[in-house]
N, C-alpha and C. Protein backbone atom coordinates (compact mmCIF):
# COMPACT_ATOMS: atom_id res chain seq x y z
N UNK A 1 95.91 139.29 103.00
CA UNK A 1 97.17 139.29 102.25
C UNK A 1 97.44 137.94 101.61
N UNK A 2 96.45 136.53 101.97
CA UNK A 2 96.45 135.40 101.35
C UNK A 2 96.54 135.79 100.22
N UNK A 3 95.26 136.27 99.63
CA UNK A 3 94.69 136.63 98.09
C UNK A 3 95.65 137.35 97.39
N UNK A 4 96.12 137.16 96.48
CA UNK A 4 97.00 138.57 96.08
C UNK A 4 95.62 139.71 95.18
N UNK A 5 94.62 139.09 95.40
CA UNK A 5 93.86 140.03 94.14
C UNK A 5 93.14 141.15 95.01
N UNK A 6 93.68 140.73 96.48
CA UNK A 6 93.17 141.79 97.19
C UNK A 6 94.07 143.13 97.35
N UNK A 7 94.19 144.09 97.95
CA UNK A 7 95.07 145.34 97.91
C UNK A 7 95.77 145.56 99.33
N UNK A 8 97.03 145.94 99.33
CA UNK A 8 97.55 146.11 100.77
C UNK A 8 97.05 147.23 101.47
N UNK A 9 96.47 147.37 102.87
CA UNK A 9 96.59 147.86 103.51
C UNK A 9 97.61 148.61 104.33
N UNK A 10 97.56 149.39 105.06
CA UNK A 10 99.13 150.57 105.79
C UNK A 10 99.47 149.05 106.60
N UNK A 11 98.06 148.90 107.09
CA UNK A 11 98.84 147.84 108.30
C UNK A 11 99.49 146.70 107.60
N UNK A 12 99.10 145.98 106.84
CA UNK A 12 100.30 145.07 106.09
C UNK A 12 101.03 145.24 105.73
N UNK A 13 101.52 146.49 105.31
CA UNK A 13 103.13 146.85 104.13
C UNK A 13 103.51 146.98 105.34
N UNK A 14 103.06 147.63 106.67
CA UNK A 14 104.19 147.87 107.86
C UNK A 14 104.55 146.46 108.50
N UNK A 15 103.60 145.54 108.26
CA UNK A 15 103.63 144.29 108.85
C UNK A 15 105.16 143.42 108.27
N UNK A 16 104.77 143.71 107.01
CA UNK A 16 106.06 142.93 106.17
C UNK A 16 107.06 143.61 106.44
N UNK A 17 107.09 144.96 106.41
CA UNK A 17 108.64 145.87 106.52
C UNK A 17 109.24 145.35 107.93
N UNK A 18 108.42 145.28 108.75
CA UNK A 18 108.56 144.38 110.10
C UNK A 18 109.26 142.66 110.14
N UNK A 19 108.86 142.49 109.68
CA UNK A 19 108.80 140.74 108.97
C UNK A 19 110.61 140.71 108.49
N UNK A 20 110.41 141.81 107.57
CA UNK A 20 112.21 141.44 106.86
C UNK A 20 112.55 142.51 107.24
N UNK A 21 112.75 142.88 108.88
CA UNK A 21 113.65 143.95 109.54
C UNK A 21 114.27 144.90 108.73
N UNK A 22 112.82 145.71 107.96
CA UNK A 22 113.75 146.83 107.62
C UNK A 22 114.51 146.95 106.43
N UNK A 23 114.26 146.06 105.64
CA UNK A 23 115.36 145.67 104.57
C UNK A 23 114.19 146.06 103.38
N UNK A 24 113.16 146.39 103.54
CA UNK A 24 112.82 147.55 102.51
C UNK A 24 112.01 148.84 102.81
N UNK A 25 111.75 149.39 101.65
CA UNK A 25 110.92 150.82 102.46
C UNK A 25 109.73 150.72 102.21
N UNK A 26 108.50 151.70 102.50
CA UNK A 26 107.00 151.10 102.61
C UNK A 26 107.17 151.03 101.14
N UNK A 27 107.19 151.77 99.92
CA UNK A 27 107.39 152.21 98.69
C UNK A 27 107.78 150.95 97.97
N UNK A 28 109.09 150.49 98.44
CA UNK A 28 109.44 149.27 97.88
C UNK A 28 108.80 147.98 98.22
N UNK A 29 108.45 147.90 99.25
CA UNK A 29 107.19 146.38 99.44
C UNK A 29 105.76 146.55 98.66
N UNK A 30 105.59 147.99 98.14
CA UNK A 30 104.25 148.16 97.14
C UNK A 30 104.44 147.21 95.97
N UNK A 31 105.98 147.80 95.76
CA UNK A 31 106.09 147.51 94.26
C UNK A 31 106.94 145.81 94.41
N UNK A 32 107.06 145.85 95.35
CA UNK A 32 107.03 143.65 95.31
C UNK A 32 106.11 143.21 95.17
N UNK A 33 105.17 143.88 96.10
CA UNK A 33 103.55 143.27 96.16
C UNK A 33 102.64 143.29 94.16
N UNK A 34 103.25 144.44 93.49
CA UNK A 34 102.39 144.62 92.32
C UNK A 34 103.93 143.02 91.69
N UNK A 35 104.98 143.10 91.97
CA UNK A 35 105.95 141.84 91.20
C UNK A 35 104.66 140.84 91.60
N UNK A 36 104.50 140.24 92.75
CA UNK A 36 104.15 139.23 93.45
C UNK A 36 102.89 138.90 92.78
N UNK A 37 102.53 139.56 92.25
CA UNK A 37 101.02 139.68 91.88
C UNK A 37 101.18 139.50 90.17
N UNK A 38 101.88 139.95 89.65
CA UNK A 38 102.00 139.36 88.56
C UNK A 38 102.81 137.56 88.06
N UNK A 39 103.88 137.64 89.27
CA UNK A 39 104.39 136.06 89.13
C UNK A 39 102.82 135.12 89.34
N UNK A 40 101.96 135.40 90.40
CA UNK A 40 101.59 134.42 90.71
C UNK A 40 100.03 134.92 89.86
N UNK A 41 99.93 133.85 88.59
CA UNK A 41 99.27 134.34 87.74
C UNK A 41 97.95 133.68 88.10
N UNK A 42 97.91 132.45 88.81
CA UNK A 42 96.38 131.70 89.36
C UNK A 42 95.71 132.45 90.89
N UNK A 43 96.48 133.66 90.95
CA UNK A 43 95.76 134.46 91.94
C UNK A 43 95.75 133.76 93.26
N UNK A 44 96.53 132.76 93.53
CA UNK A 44 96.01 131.44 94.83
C UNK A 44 97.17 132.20 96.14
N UNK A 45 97.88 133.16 95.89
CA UNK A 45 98.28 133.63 97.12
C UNK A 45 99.70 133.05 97.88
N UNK A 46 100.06 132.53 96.29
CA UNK A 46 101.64 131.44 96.38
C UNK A 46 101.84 131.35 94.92
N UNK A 47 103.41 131.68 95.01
CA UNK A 47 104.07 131.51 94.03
C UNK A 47 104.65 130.12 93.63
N UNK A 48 104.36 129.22 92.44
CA UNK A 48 105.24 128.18 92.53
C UNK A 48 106.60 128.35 92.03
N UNK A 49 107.32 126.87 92.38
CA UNK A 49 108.56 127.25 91.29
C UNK A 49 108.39 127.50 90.21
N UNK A 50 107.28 126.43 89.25
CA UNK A 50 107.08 127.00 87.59
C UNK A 50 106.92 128.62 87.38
N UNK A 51 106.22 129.35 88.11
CA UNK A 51 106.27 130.69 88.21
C UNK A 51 107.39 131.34 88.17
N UNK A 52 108.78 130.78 89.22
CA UNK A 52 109.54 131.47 89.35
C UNK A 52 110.26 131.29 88.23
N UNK A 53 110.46 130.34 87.47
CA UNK A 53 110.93 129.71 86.04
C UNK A 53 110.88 130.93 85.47
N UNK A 54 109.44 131.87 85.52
CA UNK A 54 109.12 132.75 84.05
C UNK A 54 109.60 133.43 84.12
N UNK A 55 110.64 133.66 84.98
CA UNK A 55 111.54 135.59 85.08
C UNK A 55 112.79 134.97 84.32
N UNK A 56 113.27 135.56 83.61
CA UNK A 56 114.12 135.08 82.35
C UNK A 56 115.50 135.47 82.92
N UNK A 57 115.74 136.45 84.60
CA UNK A 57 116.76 136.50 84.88
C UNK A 57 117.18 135.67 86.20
N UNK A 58 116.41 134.97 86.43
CA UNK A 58 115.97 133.82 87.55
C UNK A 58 116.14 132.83 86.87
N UNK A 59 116.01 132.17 85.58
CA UNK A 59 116.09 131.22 85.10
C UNK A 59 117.32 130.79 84.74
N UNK A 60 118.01 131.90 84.38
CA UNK A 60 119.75 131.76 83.68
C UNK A 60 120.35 131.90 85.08
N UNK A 61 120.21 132.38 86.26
CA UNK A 61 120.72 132.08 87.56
C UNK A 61 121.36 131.08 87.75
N UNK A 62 122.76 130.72 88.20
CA UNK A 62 123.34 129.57 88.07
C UNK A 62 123.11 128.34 89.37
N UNK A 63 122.30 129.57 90.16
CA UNK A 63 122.48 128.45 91.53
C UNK A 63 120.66 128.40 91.52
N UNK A 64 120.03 129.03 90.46
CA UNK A 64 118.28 129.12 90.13
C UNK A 64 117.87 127.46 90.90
N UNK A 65 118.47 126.13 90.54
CA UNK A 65 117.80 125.61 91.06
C UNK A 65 118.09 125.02 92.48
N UNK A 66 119.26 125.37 92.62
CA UNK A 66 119.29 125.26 94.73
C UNK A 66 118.28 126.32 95.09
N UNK A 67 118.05 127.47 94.27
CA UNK A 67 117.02 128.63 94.76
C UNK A 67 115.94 127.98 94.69
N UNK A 68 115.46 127.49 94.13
CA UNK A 68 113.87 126.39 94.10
C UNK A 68 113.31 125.89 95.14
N UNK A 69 114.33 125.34 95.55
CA UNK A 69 114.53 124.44 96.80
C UNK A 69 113.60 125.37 98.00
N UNK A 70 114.02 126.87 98.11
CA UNK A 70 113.46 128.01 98.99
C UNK A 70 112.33 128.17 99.02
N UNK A 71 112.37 128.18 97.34
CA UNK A 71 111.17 129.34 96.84
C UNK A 71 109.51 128.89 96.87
N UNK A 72 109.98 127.70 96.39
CA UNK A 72 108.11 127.28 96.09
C UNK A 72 107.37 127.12 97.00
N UNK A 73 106.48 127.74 96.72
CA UNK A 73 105.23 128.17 97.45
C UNK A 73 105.00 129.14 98.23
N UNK A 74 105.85 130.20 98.12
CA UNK A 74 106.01 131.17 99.21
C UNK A 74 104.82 132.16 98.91
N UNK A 75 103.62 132.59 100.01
CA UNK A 75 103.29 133.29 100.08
C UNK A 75 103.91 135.19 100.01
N UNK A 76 103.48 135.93 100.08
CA UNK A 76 104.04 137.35 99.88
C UNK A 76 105.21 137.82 101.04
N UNK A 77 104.36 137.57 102.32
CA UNK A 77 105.46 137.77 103.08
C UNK A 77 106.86 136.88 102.95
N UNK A 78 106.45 135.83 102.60
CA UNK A 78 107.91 134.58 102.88
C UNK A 78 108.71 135.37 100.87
N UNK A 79 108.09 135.40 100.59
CA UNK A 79 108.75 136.31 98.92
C UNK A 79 109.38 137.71 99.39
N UNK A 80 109.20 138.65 100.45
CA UNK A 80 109.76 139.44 100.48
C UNK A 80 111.05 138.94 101.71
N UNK A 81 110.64 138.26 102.37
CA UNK A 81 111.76 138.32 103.40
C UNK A 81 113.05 137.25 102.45
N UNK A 82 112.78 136.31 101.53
CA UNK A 82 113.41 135.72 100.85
C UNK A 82 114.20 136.68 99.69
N UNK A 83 113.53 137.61 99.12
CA UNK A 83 114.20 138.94 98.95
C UNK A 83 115.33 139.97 99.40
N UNK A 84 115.06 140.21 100.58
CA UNK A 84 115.31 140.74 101.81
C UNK A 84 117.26 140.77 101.65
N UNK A 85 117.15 138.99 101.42
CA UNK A 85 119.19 139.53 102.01
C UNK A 85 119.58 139.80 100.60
N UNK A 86 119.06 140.23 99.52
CA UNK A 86 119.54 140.49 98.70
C UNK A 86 119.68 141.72 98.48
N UNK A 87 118.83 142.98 99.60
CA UNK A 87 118.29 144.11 100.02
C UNK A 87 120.07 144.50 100.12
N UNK A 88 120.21 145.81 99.96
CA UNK A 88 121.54 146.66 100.46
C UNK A 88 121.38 147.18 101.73
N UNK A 89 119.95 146.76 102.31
CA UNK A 89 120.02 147.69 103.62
C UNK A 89 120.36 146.08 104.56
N UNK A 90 119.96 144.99 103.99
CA UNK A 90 120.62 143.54 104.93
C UNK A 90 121.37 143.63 105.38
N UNK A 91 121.66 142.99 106.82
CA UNK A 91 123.09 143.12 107.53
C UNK A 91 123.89 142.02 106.78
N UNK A 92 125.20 142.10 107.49
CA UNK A 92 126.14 140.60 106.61
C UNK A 92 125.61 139.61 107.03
N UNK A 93 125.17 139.94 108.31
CA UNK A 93 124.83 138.16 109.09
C UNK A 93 123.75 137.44 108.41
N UNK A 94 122.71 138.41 108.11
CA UNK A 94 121.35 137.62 107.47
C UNK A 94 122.09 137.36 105.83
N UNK A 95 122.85 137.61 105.24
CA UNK A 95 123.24 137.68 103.60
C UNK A 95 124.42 136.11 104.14
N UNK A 96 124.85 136.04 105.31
CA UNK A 96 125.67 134.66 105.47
C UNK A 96 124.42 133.19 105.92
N UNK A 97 123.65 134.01 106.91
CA UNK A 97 122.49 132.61 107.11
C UNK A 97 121.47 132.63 105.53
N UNK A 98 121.57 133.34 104.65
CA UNK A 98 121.06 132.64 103.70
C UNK A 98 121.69 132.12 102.63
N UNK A 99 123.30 132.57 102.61
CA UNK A 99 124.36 131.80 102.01
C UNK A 99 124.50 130.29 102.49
N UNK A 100 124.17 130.29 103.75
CA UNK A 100 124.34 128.73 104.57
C UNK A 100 123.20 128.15 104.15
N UNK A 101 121.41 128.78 103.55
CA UNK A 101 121.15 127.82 103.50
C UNK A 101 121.53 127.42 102.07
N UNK A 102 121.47 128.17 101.04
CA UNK A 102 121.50 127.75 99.52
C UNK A 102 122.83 126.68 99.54
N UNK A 103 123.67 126.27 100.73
CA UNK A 103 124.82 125.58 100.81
C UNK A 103 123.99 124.57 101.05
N UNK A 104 123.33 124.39 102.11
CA UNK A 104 122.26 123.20 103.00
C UNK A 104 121.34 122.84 101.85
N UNK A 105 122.05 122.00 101.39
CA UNK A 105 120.96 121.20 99.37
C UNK A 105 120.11 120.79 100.20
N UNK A 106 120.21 119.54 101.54
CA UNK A 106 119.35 119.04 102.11
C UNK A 106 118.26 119.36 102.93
N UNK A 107 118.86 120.65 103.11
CA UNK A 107 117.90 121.19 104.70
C UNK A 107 118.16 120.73 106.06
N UNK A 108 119.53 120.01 105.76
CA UNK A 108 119.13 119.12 107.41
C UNK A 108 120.33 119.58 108.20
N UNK A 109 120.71 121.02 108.13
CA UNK A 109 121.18 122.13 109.01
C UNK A 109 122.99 122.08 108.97
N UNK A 110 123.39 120.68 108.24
CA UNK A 110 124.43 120.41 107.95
C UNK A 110 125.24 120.80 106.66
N UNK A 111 126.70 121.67 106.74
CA UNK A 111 127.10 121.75 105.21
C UNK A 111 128.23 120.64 104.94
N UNK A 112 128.31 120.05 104.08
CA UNK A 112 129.74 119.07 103.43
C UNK A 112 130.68 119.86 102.30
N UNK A 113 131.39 119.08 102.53
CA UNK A 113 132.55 119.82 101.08
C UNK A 113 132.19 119.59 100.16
N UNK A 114 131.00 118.24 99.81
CA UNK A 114 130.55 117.85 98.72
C UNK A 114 129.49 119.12 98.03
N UNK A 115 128.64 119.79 99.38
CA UNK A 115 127.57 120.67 99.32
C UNK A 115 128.39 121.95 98.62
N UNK A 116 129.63 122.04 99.27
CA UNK A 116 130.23 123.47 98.66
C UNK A 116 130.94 123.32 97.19
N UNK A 117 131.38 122.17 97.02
CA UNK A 117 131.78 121.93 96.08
C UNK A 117 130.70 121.94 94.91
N UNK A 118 129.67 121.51 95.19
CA UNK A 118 127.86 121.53 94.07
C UNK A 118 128.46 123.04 93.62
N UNK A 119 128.03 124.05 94.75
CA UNK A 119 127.94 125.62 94.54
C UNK A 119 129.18 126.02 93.98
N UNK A 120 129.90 125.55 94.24
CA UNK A 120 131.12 126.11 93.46
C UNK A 120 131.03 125.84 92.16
N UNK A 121 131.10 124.28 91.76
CA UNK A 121 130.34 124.31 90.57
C UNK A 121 129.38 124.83 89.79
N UNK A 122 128.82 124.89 90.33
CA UNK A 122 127.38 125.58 89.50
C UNK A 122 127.61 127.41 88.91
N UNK A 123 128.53 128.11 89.90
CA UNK A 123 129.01 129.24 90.05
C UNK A 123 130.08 129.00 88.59
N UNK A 124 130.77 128.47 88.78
CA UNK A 124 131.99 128.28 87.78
C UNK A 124 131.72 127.47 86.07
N UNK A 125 130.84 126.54 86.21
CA UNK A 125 130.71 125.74 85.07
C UNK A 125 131.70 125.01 84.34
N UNK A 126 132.03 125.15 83.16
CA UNK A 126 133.40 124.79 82.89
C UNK A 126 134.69 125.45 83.08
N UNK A 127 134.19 126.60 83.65
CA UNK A 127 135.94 127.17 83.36
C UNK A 127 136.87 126.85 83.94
N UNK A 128 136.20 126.33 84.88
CA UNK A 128 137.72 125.20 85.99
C UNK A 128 137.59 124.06 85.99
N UNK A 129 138.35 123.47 85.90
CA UNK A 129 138.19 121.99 86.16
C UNK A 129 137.73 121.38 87.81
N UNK A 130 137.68 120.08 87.96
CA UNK A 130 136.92 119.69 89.23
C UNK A 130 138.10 119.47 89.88
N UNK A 131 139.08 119.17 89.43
CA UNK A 131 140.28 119.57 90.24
C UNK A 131 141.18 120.36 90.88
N UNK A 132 140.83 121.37 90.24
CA UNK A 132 141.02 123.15 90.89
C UNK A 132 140.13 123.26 91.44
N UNK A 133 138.93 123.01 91.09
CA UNK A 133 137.63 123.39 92.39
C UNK A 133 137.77 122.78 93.63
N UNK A 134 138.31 121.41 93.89
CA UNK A 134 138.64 120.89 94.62
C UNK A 134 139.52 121.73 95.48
N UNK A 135 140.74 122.12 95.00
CA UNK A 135 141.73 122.49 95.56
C UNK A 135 141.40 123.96 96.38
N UNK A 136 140.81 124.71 95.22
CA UNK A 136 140.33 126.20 95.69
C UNK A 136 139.79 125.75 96.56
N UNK A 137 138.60 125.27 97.04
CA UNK A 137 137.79 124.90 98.20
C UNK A 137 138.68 124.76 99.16
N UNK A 138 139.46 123.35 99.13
CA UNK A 138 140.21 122.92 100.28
C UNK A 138 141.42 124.02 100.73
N UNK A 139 141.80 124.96 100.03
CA UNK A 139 142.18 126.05 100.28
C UNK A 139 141.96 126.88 101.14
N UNK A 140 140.61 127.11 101.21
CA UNK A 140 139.96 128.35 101.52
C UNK A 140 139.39 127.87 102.61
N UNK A 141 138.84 126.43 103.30
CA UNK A 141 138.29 125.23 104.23
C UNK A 141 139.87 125.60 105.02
N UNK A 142 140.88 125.56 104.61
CA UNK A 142 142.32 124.77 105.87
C UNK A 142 142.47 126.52 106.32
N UNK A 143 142.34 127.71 105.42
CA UNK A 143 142.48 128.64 105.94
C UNK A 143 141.23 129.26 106.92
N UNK A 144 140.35 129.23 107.25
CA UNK A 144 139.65 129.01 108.11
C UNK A 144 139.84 128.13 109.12
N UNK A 145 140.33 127.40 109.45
CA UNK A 145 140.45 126.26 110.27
C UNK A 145 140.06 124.98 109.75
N UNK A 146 139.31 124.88 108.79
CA UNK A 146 138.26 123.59 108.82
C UNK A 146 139.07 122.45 106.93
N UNK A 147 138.86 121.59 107.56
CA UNK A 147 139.25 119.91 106.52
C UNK A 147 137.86 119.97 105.66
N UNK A 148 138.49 118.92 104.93
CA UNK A 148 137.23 118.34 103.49
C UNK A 148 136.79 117.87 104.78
N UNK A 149 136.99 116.92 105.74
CA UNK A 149 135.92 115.71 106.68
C UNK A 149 134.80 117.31 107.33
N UNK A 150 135.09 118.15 107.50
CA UNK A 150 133.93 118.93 108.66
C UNK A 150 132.89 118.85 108.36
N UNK A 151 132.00 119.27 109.28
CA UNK A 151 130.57 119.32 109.11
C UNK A 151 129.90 121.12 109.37
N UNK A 152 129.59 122.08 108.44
CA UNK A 152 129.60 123.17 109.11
C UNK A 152 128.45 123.47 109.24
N UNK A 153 127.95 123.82 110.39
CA UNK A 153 126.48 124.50 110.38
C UNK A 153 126.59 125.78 110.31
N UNK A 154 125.23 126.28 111.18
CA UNK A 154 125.27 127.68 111.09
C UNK A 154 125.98 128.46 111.74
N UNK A 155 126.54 128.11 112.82
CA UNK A 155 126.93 128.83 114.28
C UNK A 155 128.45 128.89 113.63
N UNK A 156 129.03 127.87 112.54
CA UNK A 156 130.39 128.21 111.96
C UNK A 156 130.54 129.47 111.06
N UNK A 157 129.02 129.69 110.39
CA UNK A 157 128.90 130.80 109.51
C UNK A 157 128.99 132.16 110.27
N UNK A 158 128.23 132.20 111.61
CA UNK A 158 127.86 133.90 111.88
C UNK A 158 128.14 133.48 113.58
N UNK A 159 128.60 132.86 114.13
CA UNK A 159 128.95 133.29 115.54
C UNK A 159 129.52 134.61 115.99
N UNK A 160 129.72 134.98 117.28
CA UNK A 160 130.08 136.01 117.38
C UNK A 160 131.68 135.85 117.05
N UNK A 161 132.21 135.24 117.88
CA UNK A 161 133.55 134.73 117.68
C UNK A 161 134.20 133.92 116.45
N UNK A 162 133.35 133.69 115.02
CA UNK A 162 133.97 132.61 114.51
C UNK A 162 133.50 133.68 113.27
N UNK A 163 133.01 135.22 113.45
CA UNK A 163 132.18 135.76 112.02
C UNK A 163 133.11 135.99 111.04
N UNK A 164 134.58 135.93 110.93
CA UNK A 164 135.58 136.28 109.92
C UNK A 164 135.24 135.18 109.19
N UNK A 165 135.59 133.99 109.21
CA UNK A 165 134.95 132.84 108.68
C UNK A 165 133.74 132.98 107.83
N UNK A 166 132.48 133.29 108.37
CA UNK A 166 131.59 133.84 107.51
C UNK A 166 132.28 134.85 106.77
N UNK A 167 132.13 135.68 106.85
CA UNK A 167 132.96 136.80 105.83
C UNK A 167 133.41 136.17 104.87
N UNK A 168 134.45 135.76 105.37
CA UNK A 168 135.55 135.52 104.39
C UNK A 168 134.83 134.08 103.54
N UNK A 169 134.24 133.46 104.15
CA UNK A 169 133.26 132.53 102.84
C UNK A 169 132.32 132.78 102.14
N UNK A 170 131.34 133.89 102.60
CA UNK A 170 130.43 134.81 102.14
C UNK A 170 131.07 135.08 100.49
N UNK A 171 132.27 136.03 100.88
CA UNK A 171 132.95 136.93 99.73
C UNK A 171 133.49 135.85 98.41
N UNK A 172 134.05 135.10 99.04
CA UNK A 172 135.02 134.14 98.50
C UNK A 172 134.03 133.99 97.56
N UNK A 173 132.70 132.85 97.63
CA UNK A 173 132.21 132.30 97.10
C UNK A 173 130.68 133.04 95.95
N UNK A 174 130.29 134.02 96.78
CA UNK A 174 129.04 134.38 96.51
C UNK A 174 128.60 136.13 96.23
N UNK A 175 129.81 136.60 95.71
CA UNK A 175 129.78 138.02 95.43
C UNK A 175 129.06 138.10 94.28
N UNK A 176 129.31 137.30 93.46
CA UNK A 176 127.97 137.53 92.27
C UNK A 176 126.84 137.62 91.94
N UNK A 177 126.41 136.95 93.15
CA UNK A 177 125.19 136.94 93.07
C UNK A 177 124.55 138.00 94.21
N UNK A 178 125.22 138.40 95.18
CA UNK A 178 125.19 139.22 96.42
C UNK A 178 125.70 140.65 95.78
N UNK A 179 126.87 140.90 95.73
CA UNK A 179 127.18 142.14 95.39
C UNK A 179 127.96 142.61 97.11
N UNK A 180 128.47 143.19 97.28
CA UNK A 180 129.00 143.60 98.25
C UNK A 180 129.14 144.87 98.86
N UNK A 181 129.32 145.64 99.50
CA UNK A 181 129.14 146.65 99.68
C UNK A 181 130.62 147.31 100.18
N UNK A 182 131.20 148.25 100.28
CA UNK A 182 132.81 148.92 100.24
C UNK A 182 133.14 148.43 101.46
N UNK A 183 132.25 148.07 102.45
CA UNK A 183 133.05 148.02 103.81
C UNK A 183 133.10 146.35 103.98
N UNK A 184 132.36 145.78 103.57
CA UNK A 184 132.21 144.26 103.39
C UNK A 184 133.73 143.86 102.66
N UNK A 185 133.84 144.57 101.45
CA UNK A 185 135.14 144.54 100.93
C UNK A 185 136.36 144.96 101.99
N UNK A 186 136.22 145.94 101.80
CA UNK A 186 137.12 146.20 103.10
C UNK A 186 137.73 145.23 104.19
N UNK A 187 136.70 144.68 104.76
CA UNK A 187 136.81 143.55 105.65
C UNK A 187 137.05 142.12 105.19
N UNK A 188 137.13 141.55 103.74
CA UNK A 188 137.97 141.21 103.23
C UNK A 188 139.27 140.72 102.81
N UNK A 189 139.39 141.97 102.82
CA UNK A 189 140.65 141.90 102.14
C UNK A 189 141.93 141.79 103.31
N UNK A 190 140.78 142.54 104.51
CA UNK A 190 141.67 142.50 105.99
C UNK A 190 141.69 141.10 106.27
N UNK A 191 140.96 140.68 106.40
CA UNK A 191 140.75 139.01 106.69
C UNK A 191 141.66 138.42 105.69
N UNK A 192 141.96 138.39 104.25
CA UNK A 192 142.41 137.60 103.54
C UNK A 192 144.17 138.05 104.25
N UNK A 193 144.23 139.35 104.41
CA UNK A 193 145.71 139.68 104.86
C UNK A 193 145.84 139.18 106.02
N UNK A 194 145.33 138.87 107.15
CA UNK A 194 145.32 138.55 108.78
C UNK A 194 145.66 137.03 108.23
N UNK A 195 144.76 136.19 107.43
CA UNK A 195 145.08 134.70 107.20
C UNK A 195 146.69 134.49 106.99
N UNK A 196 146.78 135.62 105.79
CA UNK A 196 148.63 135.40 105.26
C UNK A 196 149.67 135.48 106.36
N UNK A 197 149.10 136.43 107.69
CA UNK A 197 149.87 136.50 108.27
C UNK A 197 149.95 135.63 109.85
N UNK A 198 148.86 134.80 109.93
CA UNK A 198 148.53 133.79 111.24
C UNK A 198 148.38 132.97 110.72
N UNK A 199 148.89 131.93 110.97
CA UNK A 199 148.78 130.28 110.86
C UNK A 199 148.04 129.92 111.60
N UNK A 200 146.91 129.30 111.17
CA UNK A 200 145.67 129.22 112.22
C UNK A 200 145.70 127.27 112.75
């Protein structure tokens, strides 16, 4: 499965469907595998970023180059599971640990307000100023519990006890590019009403 010029076997498409728990069907990892195989045009069994450049709806992506950061070099399996939380069959939790990392610019497991503030930007462009972005952020940070000073990792995103938080930053920030599903909404909008009504 190094090679892409080679052909999948039963046992590999089940291997990968394994790999990204389920989050596609044998049918649909064929037809990543024939994508995968056309991005990666030097046949070497890794996609670079310049590759990922050539998809013309990857390129106009606003957060395309925090996605970079992921992407390059990913062999087939690491391309489908990187896929994966974008899948409708993904749970919320895996669609929030990969919201946390495209937050994590650095990798070094830590998020800043500066980090959310990048993504917010990049999401928005001009239509707000950096002073409403500011504010929206610090908004949406004090209603959760958390200040511009915090430091959030992962365990703030998807704990068992702390997952409204995820949610509710998940939605806030990254429905455009995610898409959501009726009950995700749902839960929402409950969360945004529970905030109005507890002073946390």
């Amino acid at each position: 499965m190094g090679n892409t010029s080679s052909m999948l076997t039963q046992y590999d498409i089940e291997e990968v469907q394994k790999h990204c728990n389920n989050a596609f069907s044998l049918q649909e990892i064929v037809s990543l595998y024939q994508r995968f195989c056309q991005l990666d045009r030097n046949s070497g069994g890794f996609i670079s970023a310049e590759e990922f450049m050539s998809v013309p709806e990857f390129a106009v992506n606003p957060l395309s180059q925090r996605l970079l950061r992921m992407l390059d070099g990913l062999n087939f399996k690491e391309f489908v599971e990187f896929l994966s939380a974008f899948s409708p069959r993904a749970t919320l939790q895996h669609k929030i640990e990969f919201i946390f990392k495209v937050y994590d610019s650095d990798g070094n497991g830590k998020v800043t307000f500066n980090d959310m503030l990048d993504v917010l930007h990049n999401l928005t462009g001009e239509f707000i100023s950096e002073k409403q972005r500011e504010h929206v952020l610090t908004q949406v940070l004090e209603k959760a519990g958390y200040t511009k000073e915090s430091l959030l990792v992962m365990s703030h995103f998807v704990k068992a006890d702390d997952v409204n938080f995820g949610i509710f930053f998940y939605c806030a920030f990254t429905e455009m590019i995610m898409g959501m599903s009726s009950t995700e909404i749902s839960s929402y909008q409950t969360i945004k009403a529970k905030r109005r009504r507890v002073k946390i």
